[in-house]
Every structure is written in C-alpha cells, then in structure tokens.
C-alpha atoms as a PDB file:
ATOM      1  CA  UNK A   1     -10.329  -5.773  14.071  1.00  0.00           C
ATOM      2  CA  UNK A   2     -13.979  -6.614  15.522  1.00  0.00           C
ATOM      3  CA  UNK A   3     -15.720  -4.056  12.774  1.00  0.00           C
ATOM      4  CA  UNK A   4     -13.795  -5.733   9.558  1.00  0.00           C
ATOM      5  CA  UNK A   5     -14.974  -8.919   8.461  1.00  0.00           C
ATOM      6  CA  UNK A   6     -12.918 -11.603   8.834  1.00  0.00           C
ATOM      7  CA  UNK A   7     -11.626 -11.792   4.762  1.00  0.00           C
ATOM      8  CA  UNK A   8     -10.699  -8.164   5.160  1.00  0.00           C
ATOM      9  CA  UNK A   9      -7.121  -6.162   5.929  1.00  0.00           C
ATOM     10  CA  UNK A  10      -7.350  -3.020   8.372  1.00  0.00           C
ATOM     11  CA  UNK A  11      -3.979  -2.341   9.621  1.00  0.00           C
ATOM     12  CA  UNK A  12      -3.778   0.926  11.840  1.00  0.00           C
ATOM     13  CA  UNK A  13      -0.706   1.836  13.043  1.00  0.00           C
ATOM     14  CA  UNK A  14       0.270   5.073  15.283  1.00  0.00           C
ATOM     15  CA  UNK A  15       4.081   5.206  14.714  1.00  0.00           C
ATOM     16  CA  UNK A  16       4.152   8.330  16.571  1.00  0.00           C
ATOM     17  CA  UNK A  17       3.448  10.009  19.978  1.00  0.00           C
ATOM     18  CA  UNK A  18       4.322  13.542  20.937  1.00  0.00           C
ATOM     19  CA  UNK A  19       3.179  15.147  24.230  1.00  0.00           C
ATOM     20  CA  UNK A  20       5.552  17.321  26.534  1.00  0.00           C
ATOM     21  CA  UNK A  21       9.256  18.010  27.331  1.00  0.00           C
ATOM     22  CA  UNK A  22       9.323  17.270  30.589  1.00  0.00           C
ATOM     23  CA  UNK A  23       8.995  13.578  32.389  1.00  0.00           C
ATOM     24  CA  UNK A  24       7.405  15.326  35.705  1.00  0.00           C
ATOM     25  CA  UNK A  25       4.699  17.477  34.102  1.00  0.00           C
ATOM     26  CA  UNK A  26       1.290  16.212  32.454  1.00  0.00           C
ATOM     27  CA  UNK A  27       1.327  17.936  29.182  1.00  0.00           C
ATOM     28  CA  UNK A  28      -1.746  20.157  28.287  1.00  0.00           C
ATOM     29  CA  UNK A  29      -1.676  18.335  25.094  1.00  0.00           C
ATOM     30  CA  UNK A  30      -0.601  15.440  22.937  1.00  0.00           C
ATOM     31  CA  UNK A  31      -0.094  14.911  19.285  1.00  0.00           C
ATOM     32  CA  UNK A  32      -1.004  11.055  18.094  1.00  0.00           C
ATOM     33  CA  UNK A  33      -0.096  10.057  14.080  1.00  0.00           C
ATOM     34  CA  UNK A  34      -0.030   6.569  12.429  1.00  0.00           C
ATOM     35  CA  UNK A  35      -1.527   5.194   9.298  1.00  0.00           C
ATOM     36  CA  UNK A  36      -4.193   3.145   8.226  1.00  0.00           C
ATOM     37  CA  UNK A  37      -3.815   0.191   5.511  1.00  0.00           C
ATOM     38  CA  UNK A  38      -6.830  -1.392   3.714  1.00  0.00           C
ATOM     39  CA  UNK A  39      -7.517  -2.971   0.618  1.00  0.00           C
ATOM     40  CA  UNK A  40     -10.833  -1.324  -0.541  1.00  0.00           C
ATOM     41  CA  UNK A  41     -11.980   2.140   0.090  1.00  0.00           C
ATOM     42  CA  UNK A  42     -15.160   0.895   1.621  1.00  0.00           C
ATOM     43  CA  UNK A  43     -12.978  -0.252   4.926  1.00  0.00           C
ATOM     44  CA  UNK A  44     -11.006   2.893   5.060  1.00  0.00           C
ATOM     45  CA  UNK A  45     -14.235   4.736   5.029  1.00  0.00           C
ATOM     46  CA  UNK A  46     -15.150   2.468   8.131  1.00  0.00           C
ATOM     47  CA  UNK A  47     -12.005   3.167   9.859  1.00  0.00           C
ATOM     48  CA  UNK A  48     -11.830   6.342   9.350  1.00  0.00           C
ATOM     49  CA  UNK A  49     -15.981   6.594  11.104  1.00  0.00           C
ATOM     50  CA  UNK A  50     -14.951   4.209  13.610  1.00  0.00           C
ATOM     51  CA  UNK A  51     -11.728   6.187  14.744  1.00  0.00           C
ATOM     52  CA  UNK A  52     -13.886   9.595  15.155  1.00  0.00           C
ATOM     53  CA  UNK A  53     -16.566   7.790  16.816  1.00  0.00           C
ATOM     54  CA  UNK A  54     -13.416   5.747  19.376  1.00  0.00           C
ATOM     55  CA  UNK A  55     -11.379   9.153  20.065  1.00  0.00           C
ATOM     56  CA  UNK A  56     -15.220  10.974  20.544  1.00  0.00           C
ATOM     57  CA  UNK A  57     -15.921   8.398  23.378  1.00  0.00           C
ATOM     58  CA  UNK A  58     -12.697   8.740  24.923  1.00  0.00           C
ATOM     59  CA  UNK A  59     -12.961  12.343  24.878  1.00  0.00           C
ATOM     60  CA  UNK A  60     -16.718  12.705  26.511  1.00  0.00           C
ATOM     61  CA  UNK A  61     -15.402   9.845  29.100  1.00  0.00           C
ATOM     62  CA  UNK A  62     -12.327  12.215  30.397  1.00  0.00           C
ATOM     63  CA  UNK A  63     -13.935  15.780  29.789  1.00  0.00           C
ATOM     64  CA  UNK A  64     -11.218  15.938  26.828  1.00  0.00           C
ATOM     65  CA  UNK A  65     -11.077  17.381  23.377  1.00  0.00           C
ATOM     66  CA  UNK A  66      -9.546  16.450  19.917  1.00  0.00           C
ATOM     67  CA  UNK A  67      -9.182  16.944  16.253  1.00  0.00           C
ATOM     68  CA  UNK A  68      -8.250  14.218  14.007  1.00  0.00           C
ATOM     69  CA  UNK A  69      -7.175  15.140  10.872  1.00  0.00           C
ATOM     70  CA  UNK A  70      -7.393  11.845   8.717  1.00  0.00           C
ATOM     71  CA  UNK A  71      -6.346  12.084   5.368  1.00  0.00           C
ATOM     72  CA  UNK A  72      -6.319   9.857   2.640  1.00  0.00           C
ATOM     73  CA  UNK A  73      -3.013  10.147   0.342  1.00  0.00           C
ATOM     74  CA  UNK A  74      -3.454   7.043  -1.367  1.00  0.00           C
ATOM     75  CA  UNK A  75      -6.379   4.542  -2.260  1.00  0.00           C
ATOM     76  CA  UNK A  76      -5.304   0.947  -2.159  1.00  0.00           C
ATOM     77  CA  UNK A  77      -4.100  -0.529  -5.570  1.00  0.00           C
ATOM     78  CA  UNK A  78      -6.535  -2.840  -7.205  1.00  0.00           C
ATOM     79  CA  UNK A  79      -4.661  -4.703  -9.963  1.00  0.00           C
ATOM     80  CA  UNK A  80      -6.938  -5.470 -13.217  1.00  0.00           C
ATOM     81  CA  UNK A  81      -7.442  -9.019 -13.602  1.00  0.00           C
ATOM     82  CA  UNK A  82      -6.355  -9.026 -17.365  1.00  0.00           C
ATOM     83  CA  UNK A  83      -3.528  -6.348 -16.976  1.00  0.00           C
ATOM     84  CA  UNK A  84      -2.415  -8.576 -14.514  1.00  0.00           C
ATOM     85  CA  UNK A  85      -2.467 -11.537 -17.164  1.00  0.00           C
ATOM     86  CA  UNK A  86      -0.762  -9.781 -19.691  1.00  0.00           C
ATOM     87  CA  UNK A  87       1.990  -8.620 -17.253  1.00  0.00           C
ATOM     88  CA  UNK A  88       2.737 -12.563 -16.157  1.00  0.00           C
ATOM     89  CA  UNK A  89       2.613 -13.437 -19.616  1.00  0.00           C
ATOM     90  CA  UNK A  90       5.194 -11.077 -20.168  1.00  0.00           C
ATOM     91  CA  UNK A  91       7.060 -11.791 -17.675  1.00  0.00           C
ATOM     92  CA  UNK A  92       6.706 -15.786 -18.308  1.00  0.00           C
ATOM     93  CA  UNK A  93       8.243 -14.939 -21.530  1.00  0.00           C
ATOM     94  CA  UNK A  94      11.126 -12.945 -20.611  1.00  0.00           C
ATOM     95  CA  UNK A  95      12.523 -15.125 -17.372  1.00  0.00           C
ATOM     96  CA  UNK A  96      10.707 -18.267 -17.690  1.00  0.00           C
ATOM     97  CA  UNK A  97       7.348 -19.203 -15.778  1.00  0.00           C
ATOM     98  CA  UNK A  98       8.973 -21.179 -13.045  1.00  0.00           C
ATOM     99  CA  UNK A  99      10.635 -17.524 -12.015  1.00  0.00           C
ATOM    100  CA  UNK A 100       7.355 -15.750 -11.906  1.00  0.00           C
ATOM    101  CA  UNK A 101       5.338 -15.315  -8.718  1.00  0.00           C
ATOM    102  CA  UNK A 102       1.991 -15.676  -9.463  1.00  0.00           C
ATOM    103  CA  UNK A 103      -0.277 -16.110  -6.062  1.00  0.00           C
ATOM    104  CA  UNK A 104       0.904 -13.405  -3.978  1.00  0.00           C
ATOM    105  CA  UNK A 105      -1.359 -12.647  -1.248  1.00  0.00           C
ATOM    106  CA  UNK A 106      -2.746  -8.761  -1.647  1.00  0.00           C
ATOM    107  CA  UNK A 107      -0.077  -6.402   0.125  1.00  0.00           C
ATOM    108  CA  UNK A 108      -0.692  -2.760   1.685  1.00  0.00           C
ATOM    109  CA  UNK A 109       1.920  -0.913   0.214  1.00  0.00           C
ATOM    110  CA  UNK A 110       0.848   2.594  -0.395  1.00  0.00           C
ATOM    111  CA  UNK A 111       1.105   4.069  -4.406  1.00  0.00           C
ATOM    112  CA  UNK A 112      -0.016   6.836  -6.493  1.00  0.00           C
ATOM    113  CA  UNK A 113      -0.675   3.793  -9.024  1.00  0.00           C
ATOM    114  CA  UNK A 114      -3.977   3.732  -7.301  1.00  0.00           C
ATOM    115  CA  UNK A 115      -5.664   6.808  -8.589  1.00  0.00           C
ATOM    116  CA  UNK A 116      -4.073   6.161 -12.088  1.00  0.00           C
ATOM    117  CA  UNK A 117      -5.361   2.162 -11.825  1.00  0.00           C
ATOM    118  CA  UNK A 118      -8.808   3.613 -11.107  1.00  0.00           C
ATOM    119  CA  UNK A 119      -9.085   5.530 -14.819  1.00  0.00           C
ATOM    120  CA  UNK A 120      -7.155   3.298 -16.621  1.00  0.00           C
ATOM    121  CA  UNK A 121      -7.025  -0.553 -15.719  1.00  0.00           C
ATOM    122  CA  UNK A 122      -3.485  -1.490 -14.780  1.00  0.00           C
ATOM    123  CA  UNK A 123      -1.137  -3.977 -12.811  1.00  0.00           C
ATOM    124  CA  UNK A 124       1.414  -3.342 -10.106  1.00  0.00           C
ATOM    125  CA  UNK A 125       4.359  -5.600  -9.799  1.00  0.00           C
ATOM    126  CA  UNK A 126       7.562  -5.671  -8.187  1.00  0.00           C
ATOM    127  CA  UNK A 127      10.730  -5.831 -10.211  1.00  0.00           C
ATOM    128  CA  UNK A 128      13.107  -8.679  -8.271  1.00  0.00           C
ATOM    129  CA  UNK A 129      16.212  -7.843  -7.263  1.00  0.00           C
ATOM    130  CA  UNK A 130      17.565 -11.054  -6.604  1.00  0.00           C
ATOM    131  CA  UNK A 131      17.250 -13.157  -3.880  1.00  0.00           C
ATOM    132  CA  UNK A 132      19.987 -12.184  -1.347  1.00  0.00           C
ATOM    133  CA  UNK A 133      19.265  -9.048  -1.835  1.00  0.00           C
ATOM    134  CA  UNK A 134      17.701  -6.954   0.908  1.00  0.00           C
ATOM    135  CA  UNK A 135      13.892  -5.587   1.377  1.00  0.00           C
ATOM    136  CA  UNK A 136      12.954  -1.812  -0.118  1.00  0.00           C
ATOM    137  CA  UNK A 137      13.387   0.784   2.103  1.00  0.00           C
ATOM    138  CA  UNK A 138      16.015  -1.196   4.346  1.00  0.00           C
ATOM    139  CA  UNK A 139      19.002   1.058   4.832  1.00  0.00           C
ATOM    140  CA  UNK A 140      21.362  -2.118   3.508  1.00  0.00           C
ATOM    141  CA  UNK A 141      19.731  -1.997   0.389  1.00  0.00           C
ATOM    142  CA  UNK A 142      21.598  -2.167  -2.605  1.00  0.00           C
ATOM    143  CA  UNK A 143      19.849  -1.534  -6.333  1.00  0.00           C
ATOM    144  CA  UNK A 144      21.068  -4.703  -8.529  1.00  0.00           C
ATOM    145  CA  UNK A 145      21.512  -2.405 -11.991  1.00  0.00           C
ATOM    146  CA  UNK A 146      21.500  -5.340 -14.195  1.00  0.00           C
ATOM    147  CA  UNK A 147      17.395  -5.501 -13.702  1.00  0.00           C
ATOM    148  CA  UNK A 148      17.147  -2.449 -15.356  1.00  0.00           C
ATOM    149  CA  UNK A 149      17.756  -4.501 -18.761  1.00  0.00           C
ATOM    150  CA  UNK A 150      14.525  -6.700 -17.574  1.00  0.00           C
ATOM    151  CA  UNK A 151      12.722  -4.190 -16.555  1.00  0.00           C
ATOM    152  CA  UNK A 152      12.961  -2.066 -19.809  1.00  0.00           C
ATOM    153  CA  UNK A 153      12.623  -5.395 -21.915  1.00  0.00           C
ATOM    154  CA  UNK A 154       9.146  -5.882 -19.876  1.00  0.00           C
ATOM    155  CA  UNK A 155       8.051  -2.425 -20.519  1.00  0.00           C
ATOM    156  CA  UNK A 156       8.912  -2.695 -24.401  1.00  0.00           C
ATOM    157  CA  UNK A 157       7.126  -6.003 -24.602  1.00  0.00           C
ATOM    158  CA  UNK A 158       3.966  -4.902 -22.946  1.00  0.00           C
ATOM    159  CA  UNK A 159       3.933  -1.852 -24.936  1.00  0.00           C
ATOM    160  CA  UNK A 160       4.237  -4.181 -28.340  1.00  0.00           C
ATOM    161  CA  UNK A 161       1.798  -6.808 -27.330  1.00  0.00           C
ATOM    162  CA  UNK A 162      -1.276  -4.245 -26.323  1.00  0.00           C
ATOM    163  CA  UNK A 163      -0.271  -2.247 -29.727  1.00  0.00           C
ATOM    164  CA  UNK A 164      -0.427  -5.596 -31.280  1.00  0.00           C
ATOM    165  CA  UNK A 165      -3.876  -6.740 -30.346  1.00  0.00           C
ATOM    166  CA  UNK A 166      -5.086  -3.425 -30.214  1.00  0.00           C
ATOM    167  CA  UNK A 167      -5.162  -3.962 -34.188  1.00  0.00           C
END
C-alpha cells in the first residue's frame, strides 16, 4: 500500500499456504499463492517488481531461496467511456433511468473482457438479478431466468442502435 499512490487499487491477497504434514517438523519447504487486483497494468507491473524485490530480501535475510511464478491471466477491464454511454442509454430505455446504476466505483473482478476491451472498445456491466437475490459466486445463489428476456432485449438494442448510426 506505501508504493501505490493514494487514488490507486492494489489488492494482494495469498488465499493459500502449504508447507508440511506434520505439526512437529519444520518443513524443508513451503508453497505461498494469492492474487493480485489492480486497475491499470502499470500497478500490476509495480507489484509484481515490488513482490520479487520483498520475497528477494527476505530470502538474503534468512539464507533462503524462492521462485515466484507470477502470472498474469487477466488485465483489468477498462470500460470505454462512450460504450459505456451507449450501454446506459440502453439500459435507460429498457428499465427506466431511475433503475440504472450509473456511478459505480471501479471494481476488481477479473475477465477475459479485458484483452477483448483492449482491441475493440467495449463496456462491462452486470445484469441485476433482483434485489433479494444473493451475490455471484455465493453457494445460495439462485439465477432469476426472467432476466434473460432483459438481457437479450439489451443485446438486440445495442446491436440495432450501433448498426443504426453506423449508417
């Protein structure tokens, strides 16, 4: 958090630590994973120096070695700024604008959208499912099926209004 400015997101997590079988016995090694959230590429680049440089200092302190093996699976998703328009307008349109969420603060969800955002300028959105519904990826989740009639009226109307001003 000290090498990020301020305005910036760097979230690194290690969610998981392996190292021996036996509670009596200092294992001759350890296995340490996690992942790392940003929202430019220019701060994963930074945490990804910063980590080697961290787990390099450790290791010279205790007479230790390591390997890290950091890999980056996704970029973070940059929405276009008039994609993004065009989506709320959409959206304004289909549900009215009082049911569209507008000023969401930047999340760190991880996507594939984010190497198909950087060739072709896009918007990623989240399809509601209502509000007593639970979060993604919560075991009690339950699909609502009747936003699948939104969602493909959303898709059909963005289609139709970039073919439309497209000439």
């Amino acid at each position: 958090s000290r090498n990020t400015p301020p305005s910036e997101t760097a979230v690194v997590s290690i969610t998981q630590v392996h190292g021996g079988d036996a509670y009596n016995v200092i294992p001759a090694s350890a296995r340490l994973a996690g992942t790392v959230r940003t929202l430019s590429m220019q701060v994963m680049d930074l945490i990804e120096t910063r980590m080697n440089q961290i787990v390099d200092g450790i290791c010279v302190a205790h007479g230790a070695s390591a390997k890290i093996d950091f890999r980056i699976i996704f970029h973070p998703v940059v929405n276009d700024p008039a994609a993004s328009e065009l989506a709320a307008s959409v959206c304004d349109d289909l549900v009215g604008e009082e049911n569209v969420y507008r000023s969401g603060k930047p999340g760190t969800g991880s996507e594939d959208f984010s190497f198909m955002s950087e060739v072709v300028p896009g918007c990623y959105l989240n399809l509601g499912n209502g509000q007593d519904s639970h979060p993604l990826h919560n075991h009690d989740y339950d699909f609502d099926d009747r936003a699948l009639v939104f969602g493909a009226s959303f898709f059909a109307r963005m289609v139709e209004r970039t073919l439309s001003s497209e000439g």
